[in-house]
PDB file of N, CA and C in Angstrom:
ATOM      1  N   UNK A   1     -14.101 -67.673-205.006  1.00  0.00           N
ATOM      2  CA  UNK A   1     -12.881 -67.035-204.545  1.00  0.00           C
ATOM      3  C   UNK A   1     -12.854 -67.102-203.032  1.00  0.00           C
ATOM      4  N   UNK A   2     -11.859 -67.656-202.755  1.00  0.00           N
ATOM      5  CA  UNK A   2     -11.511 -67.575-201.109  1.00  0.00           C
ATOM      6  C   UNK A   2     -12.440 -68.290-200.377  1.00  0.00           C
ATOM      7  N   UNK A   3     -12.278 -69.825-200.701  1.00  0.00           N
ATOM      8  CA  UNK A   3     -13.539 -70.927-200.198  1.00  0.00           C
ATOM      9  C   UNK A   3     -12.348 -71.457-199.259  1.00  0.00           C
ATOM     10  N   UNK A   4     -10.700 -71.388-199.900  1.00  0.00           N
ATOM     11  CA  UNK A   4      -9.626 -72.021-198.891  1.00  0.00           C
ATOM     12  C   UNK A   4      -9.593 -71.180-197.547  1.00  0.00           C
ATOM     13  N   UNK A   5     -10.008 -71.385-196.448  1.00  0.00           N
ATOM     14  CA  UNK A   5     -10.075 -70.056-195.488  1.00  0.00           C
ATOM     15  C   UNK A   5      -8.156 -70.742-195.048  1.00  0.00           C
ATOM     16  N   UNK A   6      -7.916 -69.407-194.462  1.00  0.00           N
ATOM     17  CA  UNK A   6      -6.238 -69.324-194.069  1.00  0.00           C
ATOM     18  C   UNK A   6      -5.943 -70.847-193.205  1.00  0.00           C
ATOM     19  N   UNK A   7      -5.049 -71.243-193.191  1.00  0.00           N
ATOM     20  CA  UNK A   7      -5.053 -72.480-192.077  1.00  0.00           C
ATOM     21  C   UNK A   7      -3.758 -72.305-191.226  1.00  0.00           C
ATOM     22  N   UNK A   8      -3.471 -72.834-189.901  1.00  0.00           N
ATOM     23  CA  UNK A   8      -2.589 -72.748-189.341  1.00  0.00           C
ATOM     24  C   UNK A   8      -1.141 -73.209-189.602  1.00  0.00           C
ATOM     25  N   UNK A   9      -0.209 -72.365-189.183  1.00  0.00           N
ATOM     26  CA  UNK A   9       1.264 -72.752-189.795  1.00  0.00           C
ATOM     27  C   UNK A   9       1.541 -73.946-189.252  1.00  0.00           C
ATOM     28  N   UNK A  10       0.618 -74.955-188.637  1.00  0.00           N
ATOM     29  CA  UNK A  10       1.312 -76.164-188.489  1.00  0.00           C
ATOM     30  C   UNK A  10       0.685 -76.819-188.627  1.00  0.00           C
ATOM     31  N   UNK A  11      -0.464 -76.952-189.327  1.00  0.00           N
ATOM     32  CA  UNK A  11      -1.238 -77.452-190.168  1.00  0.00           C
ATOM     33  C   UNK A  11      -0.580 -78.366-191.289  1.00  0.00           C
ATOM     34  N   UNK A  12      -0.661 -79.776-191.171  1.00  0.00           N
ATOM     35  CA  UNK A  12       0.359 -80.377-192.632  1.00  0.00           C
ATOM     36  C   UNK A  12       0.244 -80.038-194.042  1.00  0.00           C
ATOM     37  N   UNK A  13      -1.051 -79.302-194.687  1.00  0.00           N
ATOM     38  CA  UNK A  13      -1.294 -78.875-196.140  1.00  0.00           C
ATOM     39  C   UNK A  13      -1.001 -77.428-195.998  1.00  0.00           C
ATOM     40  N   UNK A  14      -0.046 -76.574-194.852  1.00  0.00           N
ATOM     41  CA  UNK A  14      -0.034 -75.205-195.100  1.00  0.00           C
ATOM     42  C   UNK A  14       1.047 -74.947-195.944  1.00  0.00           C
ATOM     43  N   UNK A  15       1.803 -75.525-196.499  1.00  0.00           N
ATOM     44  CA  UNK A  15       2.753 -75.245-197.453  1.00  0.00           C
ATOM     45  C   UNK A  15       2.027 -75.053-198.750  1.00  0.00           C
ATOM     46  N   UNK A  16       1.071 -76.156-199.149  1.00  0.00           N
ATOM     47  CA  UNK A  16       0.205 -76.224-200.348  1.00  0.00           C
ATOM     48  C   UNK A  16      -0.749 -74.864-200.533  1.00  0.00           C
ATOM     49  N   UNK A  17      -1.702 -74.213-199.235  1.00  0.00           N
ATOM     50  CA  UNK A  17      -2.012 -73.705-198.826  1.00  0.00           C
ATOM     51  C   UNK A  17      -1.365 -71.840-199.052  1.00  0.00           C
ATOM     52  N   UNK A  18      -0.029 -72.075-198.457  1.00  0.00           N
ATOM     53  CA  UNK A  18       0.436 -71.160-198.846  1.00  0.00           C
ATOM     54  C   UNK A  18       1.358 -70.330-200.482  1.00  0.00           C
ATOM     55  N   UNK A  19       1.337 -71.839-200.962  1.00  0.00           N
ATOM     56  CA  UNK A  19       1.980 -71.764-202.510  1.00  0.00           C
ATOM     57  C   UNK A  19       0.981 -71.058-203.296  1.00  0.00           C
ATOM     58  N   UNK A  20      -0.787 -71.647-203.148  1.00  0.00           N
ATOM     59  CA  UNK A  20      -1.521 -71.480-203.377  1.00  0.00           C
ATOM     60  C   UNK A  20      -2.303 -70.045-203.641  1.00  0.00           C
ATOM     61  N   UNK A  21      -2.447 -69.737-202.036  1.00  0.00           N
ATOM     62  CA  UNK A  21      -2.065 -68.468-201.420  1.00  0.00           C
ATOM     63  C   UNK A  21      -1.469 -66.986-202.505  1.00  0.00           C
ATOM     64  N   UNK A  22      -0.262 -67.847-202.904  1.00  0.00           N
ATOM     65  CA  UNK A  22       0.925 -66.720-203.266  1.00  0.00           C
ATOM     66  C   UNK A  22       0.348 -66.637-204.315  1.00  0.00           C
ATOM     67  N   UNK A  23       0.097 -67.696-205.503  1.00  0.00           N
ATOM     68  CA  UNK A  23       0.209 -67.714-206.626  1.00  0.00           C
ATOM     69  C   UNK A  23      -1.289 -66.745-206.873  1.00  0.00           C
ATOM     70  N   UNK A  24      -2.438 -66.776-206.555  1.00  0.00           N
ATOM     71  CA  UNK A  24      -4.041 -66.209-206.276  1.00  0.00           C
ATOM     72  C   UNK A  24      -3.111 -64.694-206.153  1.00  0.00           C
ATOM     73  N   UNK A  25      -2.763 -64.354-204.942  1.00  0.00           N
ATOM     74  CA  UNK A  25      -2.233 -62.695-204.957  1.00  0.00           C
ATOM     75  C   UNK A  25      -1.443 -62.251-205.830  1.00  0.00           C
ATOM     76  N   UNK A  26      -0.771 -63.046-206.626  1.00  0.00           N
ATOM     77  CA  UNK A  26      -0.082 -62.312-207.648  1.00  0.00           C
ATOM     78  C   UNK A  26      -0.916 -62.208-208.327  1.00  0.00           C
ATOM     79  N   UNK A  27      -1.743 -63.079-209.055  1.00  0.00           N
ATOM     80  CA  UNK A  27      -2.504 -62.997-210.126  1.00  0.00           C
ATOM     81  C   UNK A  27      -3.219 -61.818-209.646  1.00  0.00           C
ATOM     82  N   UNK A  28      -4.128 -61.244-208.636  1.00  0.00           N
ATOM     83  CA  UNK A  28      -4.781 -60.201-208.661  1.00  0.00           C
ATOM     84  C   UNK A  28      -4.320 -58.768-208.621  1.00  0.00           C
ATOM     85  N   UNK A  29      -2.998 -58.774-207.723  1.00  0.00           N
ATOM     86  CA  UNK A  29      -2.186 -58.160-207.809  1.00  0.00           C
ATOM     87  C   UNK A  29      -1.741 -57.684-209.008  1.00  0.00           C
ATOM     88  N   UNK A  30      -0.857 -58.281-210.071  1.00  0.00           N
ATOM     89  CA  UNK A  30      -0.365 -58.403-211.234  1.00  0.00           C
ATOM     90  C   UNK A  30      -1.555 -57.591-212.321  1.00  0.00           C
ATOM     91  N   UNK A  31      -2.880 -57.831-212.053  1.00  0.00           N
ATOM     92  CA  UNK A  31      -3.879 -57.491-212.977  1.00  0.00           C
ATOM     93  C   UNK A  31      -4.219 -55.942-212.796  1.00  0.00           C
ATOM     94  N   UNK A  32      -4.312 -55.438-211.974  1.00  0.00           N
ATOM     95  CA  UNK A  32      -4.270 -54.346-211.728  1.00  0.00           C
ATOM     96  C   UNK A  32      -3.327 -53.309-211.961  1.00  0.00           C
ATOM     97  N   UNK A  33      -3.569 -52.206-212.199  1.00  0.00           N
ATOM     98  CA  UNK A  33      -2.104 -50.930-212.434  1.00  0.00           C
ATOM     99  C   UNK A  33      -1.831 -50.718-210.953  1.00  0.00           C
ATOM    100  N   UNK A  34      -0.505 -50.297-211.452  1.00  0.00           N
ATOM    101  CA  UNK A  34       0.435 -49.774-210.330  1.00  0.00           C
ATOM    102  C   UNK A  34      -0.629 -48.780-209.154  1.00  0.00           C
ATOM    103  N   UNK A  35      -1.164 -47.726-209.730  1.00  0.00           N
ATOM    104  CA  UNK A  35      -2.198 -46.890-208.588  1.00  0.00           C
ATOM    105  C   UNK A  35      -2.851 -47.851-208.093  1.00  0.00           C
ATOM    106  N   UNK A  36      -3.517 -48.439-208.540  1.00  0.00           N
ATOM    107  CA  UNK A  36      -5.267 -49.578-207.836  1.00  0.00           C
ATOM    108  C   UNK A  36      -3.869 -50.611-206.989  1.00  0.00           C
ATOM    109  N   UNK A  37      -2.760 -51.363-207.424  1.00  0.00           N
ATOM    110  CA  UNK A  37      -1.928 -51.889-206.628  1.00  0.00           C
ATOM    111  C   UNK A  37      -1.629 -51.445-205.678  1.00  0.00           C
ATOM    112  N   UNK A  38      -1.425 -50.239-205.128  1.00  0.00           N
ATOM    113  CA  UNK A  38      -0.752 -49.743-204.111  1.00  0.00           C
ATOM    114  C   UNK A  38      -2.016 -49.961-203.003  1.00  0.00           C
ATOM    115  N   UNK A  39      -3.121 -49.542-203.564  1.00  0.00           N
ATOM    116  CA  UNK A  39      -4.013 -49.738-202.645  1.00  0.00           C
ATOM    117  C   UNK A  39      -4.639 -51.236-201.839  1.00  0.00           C
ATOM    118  N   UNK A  40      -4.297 -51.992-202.603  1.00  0.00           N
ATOM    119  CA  UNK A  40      -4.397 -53.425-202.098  1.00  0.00           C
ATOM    120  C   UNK A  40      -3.296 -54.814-201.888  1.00  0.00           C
ATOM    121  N   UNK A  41      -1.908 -53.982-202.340  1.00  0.00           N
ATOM    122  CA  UNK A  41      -0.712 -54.861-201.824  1.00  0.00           C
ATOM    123  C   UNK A  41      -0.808 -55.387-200.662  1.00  0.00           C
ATOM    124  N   UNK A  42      -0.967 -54.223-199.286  1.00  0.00           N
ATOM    125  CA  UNK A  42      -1.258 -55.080-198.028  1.00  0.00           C
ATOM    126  C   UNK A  42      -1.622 -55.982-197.517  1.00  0.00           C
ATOM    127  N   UNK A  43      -2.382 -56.318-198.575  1.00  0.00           N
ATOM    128  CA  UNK A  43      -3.683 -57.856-197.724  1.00  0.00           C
ATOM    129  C   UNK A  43      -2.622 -58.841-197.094  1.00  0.00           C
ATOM    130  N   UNK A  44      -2.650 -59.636-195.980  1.00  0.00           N
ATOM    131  CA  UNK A  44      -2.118 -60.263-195.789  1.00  0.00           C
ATOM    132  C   UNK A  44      -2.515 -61.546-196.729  1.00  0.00           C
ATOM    133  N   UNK A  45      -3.640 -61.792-197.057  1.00  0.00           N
ATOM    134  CA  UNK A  45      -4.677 -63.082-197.988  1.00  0.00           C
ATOM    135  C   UNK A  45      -4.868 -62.904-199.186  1.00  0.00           C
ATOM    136  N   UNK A  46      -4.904 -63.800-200.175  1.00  0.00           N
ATOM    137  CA  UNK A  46      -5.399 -63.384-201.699  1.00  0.00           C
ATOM    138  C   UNK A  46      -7.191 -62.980-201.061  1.00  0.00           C
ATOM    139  N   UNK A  47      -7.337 -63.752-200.264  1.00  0.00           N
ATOM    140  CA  UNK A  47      -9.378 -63.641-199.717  1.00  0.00           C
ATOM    141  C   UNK A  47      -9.045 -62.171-199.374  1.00  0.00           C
ATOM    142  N   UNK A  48      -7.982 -61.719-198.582  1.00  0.00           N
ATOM    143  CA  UNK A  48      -8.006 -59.964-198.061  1.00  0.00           C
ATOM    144  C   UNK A  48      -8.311 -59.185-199.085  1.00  0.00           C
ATOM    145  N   UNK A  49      -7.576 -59.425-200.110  1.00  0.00           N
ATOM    146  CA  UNK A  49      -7.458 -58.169-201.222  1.00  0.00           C
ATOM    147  C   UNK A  49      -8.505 -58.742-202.318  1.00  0.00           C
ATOM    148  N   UNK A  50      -8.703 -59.980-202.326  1.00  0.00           N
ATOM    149  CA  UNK A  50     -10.058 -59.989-203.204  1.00  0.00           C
ATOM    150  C   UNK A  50     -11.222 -59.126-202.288  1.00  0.00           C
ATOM    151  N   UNK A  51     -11.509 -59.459-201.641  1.00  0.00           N
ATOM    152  CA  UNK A  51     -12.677 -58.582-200.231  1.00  0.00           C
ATOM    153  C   UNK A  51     -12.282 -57.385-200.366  1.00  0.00           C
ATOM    154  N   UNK A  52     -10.836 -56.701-200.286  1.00  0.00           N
ATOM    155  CA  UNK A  52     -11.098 -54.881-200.219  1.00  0.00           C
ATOM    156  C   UNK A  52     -11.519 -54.398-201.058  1.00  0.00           C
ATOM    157  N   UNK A  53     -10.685 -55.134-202.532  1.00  0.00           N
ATOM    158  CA  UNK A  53     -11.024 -54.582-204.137  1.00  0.00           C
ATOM    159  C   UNK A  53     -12.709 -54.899-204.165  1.00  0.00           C
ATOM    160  N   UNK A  54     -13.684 -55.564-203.421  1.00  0.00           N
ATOM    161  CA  UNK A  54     -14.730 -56.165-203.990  1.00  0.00           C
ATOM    162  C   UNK A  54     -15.557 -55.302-203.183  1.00  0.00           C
ATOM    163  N   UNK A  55     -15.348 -54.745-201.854  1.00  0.00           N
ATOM    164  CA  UNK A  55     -16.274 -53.578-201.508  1.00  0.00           C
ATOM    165  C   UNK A  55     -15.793 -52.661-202.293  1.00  0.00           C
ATOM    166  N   UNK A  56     -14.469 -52.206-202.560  1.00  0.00           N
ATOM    167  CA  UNK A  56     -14.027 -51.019-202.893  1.00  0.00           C
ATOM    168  C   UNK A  56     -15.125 -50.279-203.997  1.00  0.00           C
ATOM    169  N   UNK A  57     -14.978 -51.723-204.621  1.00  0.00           N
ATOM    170  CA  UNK A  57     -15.464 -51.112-206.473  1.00  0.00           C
ATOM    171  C   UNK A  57     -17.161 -51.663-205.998  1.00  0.00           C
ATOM    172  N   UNK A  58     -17.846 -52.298-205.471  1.00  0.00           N
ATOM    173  CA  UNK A  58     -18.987 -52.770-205.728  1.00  0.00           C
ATOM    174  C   UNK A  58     -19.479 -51.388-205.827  1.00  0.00           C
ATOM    175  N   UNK A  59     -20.650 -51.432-206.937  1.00  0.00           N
ATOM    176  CA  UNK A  59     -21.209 -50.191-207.252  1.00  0.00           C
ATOM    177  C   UNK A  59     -22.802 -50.288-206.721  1.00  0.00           C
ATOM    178  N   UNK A  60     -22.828 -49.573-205.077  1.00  0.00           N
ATOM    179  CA  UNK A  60     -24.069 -49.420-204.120  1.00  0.00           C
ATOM    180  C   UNK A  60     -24.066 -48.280-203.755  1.00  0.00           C
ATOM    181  N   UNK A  61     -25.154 -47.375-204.349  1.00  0.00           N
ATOM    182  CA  UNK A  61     -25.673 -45.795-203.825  1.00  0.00           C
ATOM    183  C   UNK A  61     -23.965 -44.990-204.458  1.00  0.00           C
ATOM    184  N   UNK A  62     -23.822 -45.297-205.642  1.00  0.00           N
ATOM    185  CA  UNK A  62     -22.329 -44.477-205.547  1.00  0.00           C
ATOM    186  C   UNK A  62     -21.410 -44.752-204.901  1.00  0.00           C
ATOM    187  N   UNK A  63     -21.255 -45.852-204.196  1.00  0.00           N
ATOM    188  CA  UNK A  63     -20.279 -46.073-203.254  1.00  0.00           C
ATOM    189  C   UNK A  63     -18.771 -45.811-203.781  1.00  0.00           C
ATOM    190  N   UNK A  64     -18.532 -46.313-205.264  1.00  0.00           N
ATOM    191  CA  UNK A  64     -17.065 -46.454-205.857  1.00  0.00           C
ATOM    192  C   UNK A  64     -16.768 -45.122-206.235  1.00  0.00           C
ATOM    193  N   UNK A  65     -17.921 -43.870-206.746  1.00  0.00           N
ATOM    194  CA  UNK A  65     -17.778 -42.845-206.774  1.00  0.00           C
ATOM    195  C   UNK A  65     -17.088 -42.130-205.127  1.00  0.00           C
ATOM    196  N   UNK A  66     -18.023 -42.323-204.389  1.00  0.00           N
ATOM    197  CA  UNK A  66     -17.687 -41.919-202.903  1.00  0.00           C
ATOM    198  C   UNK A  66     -16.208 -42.454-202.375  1.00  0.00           C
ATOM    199  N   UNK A  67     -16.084 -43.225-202.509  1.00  0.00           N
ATOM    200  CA  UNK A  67     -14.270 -43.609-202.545  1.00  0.00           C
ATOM    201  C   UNK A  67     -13.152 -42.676-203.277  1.00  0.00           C
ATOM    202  N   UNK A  68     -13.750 -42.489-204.396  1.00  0.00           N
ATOM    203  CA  UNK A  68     -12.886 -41.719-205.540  1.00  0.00           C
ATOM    204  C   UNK A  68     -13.025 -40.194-205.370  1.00  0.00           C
ATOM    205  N   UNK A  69     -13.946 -39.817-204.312  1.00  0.00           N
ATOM    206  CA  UNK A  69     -14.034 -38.486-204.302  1.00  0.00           C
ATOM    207  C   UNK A  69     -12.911 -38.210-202.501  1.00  0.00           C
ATOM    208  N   UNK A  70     -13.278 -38.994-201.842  1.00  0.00           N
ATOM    209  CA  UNK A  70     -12.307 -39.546-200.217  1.00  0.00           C
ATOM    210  C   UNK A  70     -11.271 -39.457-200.731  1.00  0.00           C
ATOM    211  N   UNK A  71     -11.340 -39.749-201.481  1.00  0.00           N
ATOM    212  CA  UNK A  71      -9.290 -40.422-202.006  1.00  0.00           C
ATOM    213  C   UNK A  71      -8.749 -39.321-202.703  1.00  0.00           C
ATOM    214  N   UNK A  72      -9.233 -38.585-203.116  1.00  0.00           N
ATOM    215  CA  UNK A  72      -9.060 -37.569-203.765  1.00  0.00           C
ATOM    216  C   UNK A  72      -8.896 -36.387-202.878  1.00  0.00           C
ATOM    217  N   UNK A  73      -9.576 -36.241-202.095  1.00  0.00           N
ATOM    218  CA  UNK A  73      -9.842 -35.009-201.031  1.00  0.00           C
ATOM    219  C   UNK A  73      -8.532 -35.454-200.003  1.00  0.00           C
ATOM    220  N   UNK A  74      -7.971 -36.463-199.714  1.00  0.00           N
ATOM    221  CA  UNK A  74      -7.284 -36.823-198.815  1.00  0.00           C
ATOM    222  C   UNK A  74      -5.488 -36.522-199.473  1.00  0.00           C
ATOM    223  N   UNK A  75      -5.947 -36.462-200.781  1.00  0.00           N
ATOM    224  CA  UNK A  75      -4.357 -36.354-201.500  1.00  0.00           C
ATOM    225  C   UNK A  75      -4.488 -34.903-202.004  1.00  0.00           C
ATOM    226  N   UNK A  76      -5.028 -34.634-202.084  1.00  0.00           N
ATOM    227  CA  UNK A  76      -5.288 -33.331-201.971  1.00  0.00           C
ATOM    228  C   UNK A  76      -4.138 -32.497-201.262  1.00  0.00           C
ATOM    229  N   UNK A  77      -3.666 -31.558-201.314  1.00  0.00           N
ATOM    230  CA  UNK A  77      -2.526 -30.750-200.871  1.00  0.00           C
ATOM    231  C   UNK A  77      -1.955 -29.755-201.025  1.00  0.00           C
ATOM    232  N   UNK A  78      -1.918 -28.626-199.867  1.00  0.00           N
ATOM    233  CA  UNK A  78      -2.157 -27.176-200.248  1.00  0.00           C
ATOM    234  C   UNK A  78      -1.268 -26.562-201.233  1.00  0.00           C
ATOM    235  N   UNK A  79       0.347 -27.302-201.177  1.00  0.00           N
ATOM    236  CA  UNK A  79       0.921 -26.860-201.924  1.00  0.00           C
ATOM    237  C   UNK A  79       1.140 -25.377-202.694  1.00  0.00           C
ATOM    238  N   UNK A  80       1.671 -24.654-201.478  1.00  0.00           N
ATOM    239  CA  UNK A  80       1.594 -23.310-200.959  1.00  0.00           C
ATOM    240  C   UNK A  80       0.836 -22.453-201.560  1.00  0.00           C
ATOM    241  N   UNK A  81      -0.545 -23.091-201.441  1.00  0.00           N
ATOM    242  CA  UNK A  81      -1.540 -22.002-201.999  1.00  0.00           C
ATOM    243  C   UNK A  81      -1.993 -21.213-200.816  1.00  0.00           C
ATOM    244  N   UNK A  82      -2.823 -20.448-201.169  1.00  0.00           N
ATOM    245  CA  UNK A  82      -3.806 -19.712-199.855  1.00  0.00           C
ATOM    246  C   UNK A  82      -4.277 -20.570-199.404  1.00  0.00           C
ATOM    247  N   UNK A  83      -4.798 -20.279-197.988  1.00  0.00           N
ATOM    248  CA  UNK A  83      -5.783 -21.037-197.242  1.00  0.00           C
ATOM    249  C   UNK A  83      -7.138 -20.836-198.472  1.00  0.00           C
ATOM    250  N   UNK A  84      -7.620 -19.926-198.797  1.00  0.00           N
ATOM    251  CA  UNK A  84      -8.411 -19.427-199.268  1.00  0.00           C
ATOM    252  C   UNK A  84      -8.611 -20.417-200.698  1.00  0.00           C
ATOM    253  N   UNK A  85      -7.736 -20.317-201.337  1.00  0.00           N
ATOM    254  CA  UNK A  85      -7.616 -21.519-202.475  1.00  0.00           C
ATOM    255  C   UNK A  85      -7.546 -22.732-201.844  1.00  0.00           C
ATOM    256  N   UNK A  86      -6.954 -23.115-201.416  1.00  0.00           N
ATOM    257  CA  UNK A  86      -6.876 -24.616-201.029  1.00  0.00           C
ATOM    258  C   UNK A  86      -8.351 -24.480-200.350  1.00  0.00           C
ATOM    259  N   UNK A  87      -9.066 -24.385-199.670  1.00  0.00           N
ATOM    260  CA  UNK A  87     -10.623 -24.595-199.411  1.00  0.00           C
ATOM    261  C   UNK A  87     -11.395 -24.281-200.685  1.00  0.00           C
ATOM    262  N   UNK A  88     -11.407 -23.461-201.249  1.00  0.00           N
ATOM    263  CA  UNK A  88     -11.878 -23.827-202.291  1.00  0.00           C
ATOM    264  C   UNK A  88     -11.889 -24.997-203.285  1.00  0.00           C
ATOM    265  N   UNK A  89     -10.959 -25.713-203.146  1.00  0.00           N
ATOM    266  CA  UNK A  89     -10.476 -26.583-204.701  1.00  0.00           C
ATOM    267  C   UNK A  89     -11.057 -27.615-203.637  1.00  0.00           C
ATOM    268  N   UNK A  90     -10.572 -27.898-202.538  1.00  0.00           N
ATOM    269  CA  UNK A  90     -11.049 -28.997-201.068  1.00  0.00           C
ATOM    270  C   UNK A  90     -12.321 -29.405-201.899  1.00  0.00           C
ATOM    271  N   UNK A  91     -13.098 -27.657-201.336  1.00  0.00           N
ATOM    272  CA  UNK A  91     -14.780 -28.062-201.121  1.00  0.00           C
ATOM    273  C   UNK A  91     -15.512 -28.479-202.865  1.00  0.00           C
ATOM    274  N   UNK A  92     -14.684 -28.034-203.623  1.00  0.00           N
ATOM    275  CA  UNK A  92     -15.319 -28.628-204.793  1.00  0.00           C
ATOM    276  C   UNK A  92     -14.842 -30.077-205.187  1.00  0.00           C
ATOM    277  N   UNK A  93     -13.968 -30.774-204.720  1.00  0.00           N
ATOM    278  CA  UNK A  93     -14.090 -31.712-204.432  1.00  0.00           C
ATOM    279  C   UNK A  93     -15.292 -32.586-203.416  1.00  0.00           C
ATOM    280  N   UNK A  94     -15.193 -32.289-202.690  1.00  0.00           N
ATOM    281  CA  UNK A  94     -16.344 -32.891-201.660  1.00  0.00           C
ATOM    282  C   UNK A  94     -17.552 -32.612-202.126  1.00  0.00           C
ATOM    283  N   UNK A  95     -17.749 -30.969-202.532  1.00  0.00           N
ATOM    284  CA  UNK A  95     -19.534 -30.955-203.338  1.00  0.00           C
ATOM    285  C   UNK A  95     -19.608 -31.387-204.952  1.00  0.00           C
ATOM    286  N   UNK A  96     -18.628 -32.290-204.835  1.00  0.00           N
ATOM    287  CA  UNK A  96     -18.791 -33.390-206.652  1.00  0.00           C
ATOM    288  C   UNK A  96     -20.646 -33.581-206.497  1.00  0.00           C
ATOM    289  N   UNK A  97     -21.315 -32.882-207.719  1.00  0.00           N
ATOM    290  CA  UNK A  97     -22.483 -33.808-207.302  1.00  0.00           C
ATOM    291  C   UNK A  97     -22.511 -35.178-208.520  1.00  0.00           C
ATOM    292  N   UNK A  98     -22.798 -35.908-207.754  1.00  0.00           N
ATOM    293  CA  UNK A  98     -23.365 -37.272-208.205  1.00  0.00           C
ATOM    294  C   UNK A  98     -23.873 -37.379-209.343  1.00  0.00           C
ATOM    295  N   UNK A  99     -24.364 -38.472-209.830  1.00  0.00           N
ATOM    296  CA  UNK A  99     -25.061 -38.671-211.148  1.00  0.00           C
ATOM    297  C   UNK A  99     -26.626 -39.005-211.138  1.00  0.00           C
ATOM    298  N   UNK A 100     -27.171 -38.532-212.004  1.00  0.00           N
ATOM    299  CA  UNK A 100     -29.010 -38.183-211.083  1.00  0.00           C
ATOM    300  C   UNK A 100     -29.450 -39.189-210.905  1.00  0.00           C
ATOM    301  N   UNK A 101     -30.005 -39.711-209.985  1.00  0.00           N
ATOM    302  CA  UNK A 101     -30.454 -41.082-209.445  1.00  0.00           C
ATOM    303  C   UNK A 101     -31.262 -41.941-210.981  1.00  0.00           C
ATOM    304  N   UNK A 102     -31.129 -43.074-211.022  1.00  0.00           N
ATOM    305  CA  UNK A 102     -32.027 -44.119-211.613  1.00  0.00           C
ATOM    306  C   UNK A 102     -33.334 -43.474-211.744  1.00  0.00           C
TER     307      UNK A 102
END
């Protein structure tokens, strides 16, 4: 995946290049649900969004857990609770504990 590195727009195969391009991001795009999509539409490259989705999810020390707990804490929203509640629900998010080591 992503051995074509980007080439310049005046490059004579960047049309091929870019057909190419398109057709790779849909397909990864397309495979994914609408939530996991939103998060990797941006790429400017099919190589971009193969690379975000491929740290995202690689599973090192919990890492894909640790994403899912960030992402969570960040959408998170007080939604006129107490200060008092909303830190609460926050911090039990953030003290998710993990799954017991290997």
């Amino acid at each position: 995946m992503g051995k074509k590195p980007a080439l310049s727009k005046d490059s004579a195969t960047y049309a091929e290049w870019e057909e190419d391009n398109c057709l790779v991001q849909s397909w990864l795009l397309n495979s994914m649900t609408k939530s996991v999509r939103a998060l990797f539409e941006h790429g400017d490259t099919a190589f971009d969004i193969w690379e975000a989705a491929r740290q995202t999810y690689t599973v090192t020390q919990n890492s894909s857990q640790s994403f899912q707990l960030r992402r969570q804490s960040i959408l998170t929203c007080q939604n006129g609770e107490s200060v008092k509640m909303f830190y609460e629900k926050l911090h039990g998010i953030l003290s998710h504990p993990g799954p017991a080591p290997p």
